[in-house]
C-alpha atoms as a PDB file:
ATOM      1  CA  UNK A   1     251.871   3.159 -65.474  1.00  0.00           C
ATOM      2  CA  UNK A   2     254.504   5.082 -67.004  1.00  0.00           C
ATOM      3  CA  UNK A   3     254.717   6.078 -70.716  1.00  0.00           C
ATOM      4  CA  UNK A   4     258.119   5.137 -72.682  1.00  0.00           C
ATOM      5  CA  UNK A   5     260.014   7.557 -75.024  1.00  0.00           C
ATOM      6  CA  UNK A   6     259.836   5.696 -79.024  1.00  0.00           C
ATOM      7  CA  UNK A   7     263.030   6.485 -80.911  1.00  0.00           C
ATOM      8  CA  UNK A   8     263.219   5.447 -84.076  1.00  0.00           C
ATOM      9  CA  UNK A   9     267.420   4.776 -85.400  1.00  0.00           C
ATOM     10  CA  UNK A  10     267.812   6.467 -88.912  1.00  0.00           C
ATOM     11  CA  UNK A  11     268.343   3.469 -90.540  1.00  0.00           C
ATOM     12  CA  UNK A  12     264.818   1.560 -89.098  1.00  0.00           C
ATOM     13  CA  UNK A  13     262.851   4.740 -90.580  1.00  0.00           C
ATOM     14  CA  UNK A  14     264.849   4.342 -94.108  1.00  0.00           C
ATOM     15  CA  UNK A  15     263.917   0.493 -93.996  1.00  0.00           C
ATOM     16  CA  UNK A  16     260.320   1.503 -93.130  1.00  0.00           C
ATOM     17  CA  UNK A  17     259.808   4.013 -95.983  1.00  0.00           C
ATOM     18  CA  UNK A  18     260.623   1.259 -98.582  1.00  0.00           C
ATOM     19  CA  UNK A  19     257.708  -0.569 -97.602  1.00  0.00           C
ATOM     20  CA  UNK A  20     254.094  -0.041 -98.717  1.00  0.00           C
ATOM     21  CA  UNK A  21     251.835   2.714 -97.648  1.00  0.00           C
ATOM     22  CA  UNK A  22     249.649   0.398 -96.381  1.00  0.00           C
ATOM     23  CA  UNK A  23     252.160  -1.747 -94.224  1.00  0.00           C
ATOM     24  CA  UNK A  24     254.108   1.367 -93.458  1.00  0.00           C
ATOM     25  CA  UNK A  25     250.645   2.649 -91.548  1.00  0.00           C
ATOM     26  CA  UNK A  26     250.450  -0.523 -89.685  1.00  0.00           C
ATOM     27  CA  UNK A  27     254.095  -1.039 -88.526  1.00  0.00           C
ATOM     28  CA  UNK A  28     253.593   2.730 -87.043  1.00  0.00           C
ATOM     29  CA  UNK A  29     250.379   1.592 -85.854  1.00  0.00           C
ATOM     30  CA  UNK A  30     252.523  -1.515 -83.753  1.00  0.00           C
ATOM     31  CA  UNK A  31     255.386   1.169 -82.790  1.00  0.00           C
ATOM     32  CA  UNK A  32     253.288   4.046 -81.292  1.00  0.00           C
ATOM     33  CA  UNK A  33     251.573   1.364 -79.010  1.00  0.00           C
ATOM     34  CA  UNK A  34     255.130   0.286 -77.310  1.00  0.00           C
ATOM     35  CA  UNK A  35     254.974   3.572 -75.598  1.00  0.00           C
ATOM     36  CA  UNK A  36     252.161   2.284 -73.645  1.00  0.00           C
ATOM     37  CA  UNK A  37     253.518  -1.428 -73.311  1.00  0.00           C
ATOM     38  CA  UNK A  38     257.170  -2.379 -74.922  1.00  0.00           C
ATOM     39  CA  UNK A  39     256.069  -6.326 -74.063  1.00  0.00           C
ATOM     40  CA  UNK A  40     253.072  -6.297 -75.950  1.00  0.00           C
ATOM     41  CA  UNK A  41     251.204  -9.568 -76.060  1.00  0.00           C
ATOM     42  CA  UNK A  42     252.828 -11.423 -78.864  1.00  0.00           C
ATOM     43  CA  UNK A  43     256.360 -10.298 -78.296  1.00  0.00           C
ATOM     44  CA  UNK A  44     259.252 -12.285 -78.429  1.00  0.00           C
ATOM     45  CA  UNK A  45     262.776 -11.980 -76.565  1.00  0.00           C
ATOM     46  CA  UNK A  46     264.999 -12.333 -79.284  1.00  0.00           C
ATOM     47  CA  UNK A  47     268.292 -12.138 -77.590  1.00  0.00           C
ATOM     48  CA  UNK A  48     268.292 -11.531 -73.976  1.00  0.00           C
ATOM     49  CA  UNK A  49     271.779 -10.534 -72.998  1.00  0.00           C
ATOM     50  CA  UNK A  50     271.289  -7.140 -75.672  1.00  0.00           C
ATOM     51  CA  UNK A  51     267.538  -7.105 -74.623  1.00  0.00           C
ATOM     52  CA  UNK A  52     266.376  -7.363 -77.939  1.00  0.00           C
ATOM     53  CA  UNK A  53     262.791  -7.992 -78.684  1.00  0.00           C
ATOM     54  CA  UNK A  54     260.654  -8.698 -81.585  1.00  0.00           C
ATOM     55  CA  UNK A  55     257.171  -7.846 -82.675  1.00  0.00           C
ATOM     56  CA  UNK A  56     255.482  -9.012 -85.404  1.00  0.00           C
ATOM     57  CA  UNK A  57     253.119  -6.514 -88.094  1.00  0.00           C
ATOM     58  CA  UNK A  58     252.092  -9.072 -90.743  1.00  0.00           C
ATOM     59  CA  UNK A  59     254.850 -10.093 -92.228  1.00  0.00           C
ATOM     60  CA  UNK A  60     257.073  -7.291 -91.466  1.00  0.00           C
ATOM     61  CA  UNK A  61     259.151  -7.669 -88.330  1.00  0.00           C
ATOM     62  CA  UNK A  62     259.994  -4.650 -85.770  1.00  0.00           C
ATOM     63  CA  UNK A  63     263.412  -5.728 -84.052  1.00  0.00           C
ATOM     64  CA  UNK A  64     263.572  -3.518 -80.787  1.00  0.00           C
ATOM     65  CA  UNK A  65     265.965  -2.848 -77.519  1.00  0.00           C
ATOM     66  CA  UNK A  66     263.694  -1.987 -74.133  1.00  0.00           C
ATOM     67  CA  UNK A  67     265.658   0.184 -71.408  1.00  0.00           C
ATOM     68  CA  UNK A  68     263.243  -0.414 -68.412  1.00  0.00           C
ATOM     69  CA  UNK A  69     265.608   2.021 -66.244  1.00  0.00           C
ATOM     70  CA  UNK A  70     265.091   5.055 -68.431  1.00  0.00           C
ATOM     71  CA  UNK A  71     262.039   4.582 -70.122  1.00  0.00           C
ATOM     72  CA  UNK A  72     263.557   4.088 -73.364  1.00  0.00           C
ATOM     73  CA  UNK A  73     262.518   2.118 -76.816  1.00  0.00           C
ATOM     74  CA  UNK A  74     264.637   1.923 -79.514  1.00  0.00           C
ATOM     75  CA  UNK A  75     263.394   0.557 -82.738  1.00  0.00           C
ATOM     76  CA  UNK A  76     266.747  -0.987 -84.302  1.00  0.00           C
ATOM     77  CA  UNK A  77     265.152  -2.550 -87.751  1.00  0.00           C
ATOM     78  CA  UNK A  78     262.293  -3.075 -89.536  1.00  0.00           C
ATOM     79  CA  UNK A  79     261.606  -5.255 -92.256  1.00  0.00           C
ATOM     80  CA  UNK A  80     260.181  -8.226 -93.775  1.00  0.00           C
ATOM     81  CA  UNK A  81     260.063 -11.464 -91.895  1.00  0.00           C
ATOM     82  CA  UNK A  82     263.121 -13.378 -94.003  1.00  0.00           C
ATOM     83  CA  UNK A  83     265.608 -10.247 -93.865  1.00  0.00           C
ATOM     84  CA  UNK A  84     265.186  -8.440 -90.407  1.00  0.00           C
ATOM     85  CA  UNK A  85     266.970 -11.422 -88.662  1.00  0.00           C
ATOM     86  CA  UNK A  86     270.199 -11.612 -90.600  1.00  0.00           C
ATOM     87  CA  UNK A  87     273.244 -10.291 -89.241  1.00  0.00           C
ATOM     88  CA  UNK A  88     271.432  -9.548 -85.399  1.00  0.00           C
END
């Protein structure tokens, strides 16, 4: 099976150093496994026409994009579970 490249936008790791130390370890925790499997168990298509996808850590959300053809994840936001959705 073939391992997928994590990037991270700018603006998903700013959102992810205002959380906790403890959540922050988690969330990376949730990230670093996508490589392995971007449709983890648990994962939900968000919006399917800009193959968006969500996974849940707690109550912080990970809002993602999978690009199957290049091997790609890109972590778009990150935040808790009554923000991360507004203005998708």
């Amino acid at each position: 099976m073939a391992t997928y490249t994590v990037t991270i936008l700018p603006s998903a790791l700013g959102q992810l150093a205002e959380l906790p130390r403890r959540d922050q370890k988690k969330i990376k925790e949730r990230i670093d496994r996508l490589a392995v499997d971007p449709r983890l168990p648990g994962v939900k298509n968000l919006q399917v026409e800009l193959n968006l996808f969500r996974l849940r850590s707690g109550n912080y959300r990970i809002i993602y994009s999978i690009e199957d053809v290049r091997l790609v994840v890109l972590v778009i936001r990150i935040g808790h579970r009554r923000d991360v959705y507004r203005g998708l």
